[in-house]
Protein backbone atom coordinates (compact mmCIF):
# COMPACT_ATOMS: atom_id res chain seq x y z
CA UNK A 1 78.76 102.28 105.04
CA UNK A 2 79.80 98.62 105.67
CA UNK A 3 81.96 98.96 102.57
CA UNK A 4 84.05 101.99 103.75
CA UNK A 5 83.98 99.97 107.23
CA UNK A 6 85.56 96.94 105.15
CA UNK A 7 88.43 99.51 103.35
CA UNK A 8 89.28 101.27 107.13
CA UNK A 9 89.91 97.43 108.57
CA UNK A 10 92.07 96.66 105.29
CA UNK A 11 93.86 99.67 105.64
CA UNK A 12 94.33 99.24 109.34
CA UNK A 13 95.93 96.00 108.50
CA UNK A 14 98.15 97.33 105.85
CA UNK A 15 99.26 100.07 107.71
CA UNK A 16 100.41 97.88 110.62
CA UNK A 17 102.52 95.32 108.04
CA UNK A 18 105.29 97.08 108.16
CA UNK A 19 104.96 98.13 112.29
CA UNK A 20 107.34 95.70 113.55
CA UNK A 21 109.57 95.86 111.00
CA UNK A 22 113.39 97.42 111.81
CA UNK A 23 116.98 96.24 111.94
CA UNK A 24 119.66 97.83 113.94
CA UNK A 25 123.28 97.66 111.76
CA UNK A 26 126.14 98.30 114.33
CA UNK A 27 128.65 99.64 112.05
CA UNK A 28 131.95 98.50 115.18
CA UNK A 29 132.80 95.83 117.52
CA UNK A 30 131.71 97.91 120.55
CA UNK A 31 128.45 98.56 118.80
CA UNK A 32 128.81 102.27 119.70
CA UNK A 33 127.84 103.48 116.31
CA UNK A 34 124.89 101.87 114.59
CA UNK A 35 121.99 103.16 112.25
CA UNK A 36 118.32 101.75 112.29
CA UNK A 37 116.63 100.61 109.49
CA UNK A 38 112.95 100.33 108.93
CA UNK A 39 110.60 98.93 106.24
CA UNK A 40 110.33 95.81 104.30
CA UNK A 41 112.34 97.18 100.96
CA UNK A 42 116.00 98.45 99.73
CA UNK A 43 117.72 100.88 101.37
CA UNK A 44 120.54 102.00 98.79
CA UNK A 45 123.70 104.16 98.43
CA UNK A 46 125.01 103.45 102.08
CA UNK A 47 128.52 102.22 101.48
CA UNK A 48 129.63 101.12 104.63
CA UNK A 49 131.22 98.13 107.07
CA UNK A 50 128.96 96.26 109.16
CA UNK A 51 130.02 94.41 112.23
CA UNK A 52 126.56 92.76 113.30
CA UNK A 53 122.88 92.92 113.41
CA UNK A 54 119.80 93.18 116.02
CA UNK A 55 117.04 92.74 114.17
CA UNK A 56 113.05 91.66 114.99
CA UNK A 57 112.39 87.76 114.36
CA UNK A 58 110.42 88.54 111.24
CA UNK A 59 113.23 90.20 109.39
CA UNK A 60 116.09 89.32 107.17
CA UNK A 61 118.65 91.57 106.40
CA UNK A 62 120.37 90.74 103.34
CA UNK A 63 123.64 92.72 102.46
CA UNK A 64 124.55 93.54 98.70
CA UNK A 65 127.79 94.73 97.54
CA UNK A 66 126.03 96.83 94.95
CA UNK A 67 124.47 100.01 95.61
CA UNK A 68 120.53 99.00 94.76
CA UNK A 69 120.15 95.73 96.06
CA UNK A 70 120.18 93.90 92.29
CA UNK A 71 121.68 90.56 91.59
CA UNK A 72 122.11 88.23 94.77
CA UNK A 73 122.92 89.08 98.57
CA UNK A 74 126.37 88.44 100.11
CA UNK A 75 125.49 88.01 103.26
CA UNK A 76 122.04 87.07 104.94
CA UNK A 77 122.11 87.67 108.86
CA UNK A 78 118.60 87.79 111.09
CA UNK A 79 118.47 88.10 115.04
CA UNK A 80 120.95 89.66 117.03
CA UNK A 81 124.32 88.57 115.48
CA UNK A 82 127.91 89.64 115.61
CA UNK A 83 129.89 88.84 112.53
CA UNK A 84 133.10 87.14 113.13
CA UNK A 85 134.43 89.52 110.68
CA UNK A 86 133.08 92.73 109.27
CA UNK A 87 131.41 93.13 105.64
CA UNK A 88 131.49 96.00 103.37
CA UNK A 89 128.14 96.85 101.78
CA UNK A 90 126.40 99.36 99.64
CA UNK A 91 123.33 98.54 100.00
CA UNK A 92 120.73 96.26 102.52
CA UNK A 93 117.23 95.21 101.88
CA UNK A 94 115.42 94.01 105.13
CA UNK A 95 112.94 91.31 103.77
CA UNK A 96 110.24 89.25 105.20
CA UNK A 97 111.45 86.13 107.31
CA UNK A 98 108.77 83.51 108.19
CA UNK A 99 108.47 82.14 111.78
CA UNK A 100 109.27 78.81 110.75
CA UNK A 101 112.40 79.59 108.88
CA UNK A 102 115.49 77.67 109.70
CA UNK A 103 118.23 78.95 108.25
CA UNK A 104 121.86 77.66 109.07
CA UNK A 105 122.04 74.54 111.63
CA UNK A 106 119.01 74.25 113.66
CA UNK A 107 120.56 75.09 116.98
CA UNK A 108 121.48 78.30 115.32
CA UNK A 109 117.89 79.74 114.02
CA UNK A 110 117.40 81.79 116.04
CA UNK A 111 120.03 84.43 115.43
CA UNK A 112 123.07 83.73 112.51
CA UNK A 113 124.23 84.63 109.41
CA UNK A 114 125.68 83.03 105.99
CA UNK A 115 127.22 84.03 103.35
CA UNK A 116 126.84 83.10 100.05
CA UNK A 117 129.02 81.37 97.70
CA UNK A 118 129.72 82.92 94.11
């Protein structure tokens, strides 16, 4: 009994990884059109422009020009970020982004974006 107690708490846990997890890609300026995204893993074949992210503090949403998310991101954005210009994708993977992460300059941690260089 304490054993099948043991695998409901584990499962509890696992279940609730992924809870929290979702990143909203506004796909204009306006950010009238958008689609939510959910899940720490690739979501492929989208081929489309994004303008700017709102996404939880946990999550990274790196954009890949490909359409499964192989070989290295183009652009990294996290928070709630507007793009000074728009990026074409084809796919996005939303991946796991520590509290303490400080990416770009650290007055901008909280929300930003960068791309990265070939």
């Amino acid at each position: 009994m304490k054993f099948l107690h043991q695998l409901f708490v584990i499962s509890a846990v696992l279940a609730n990884y992924d809870e929290d997890v979702e990143a909203r890609i506004y796909h204009d300026k306006h950010e009238h059109r958008s689609n939510l995204y959910k899940k720490y893993r690739c979501h492929s074949d989208l081929d489309d422009t994004a303008w700017g992210i709102k996404a939880n503090e946990n999550v990274y949403v790196d954009f890949f020009h490909n359409k499964d998310c192989s070989g290295h991101w183009k652009r990294r954005a996290w928070g709630r970020t507007t793009f000074k210009d728009s990026i074409d994708y084809c796919s996005i993977r939303l991946s796991r982004r520590e509290k303490g992460d400080r990416e770009g300059s650290s007055d901008e941690s909280d929300s930003d974006y960068k791309n990265h260089d070939d």
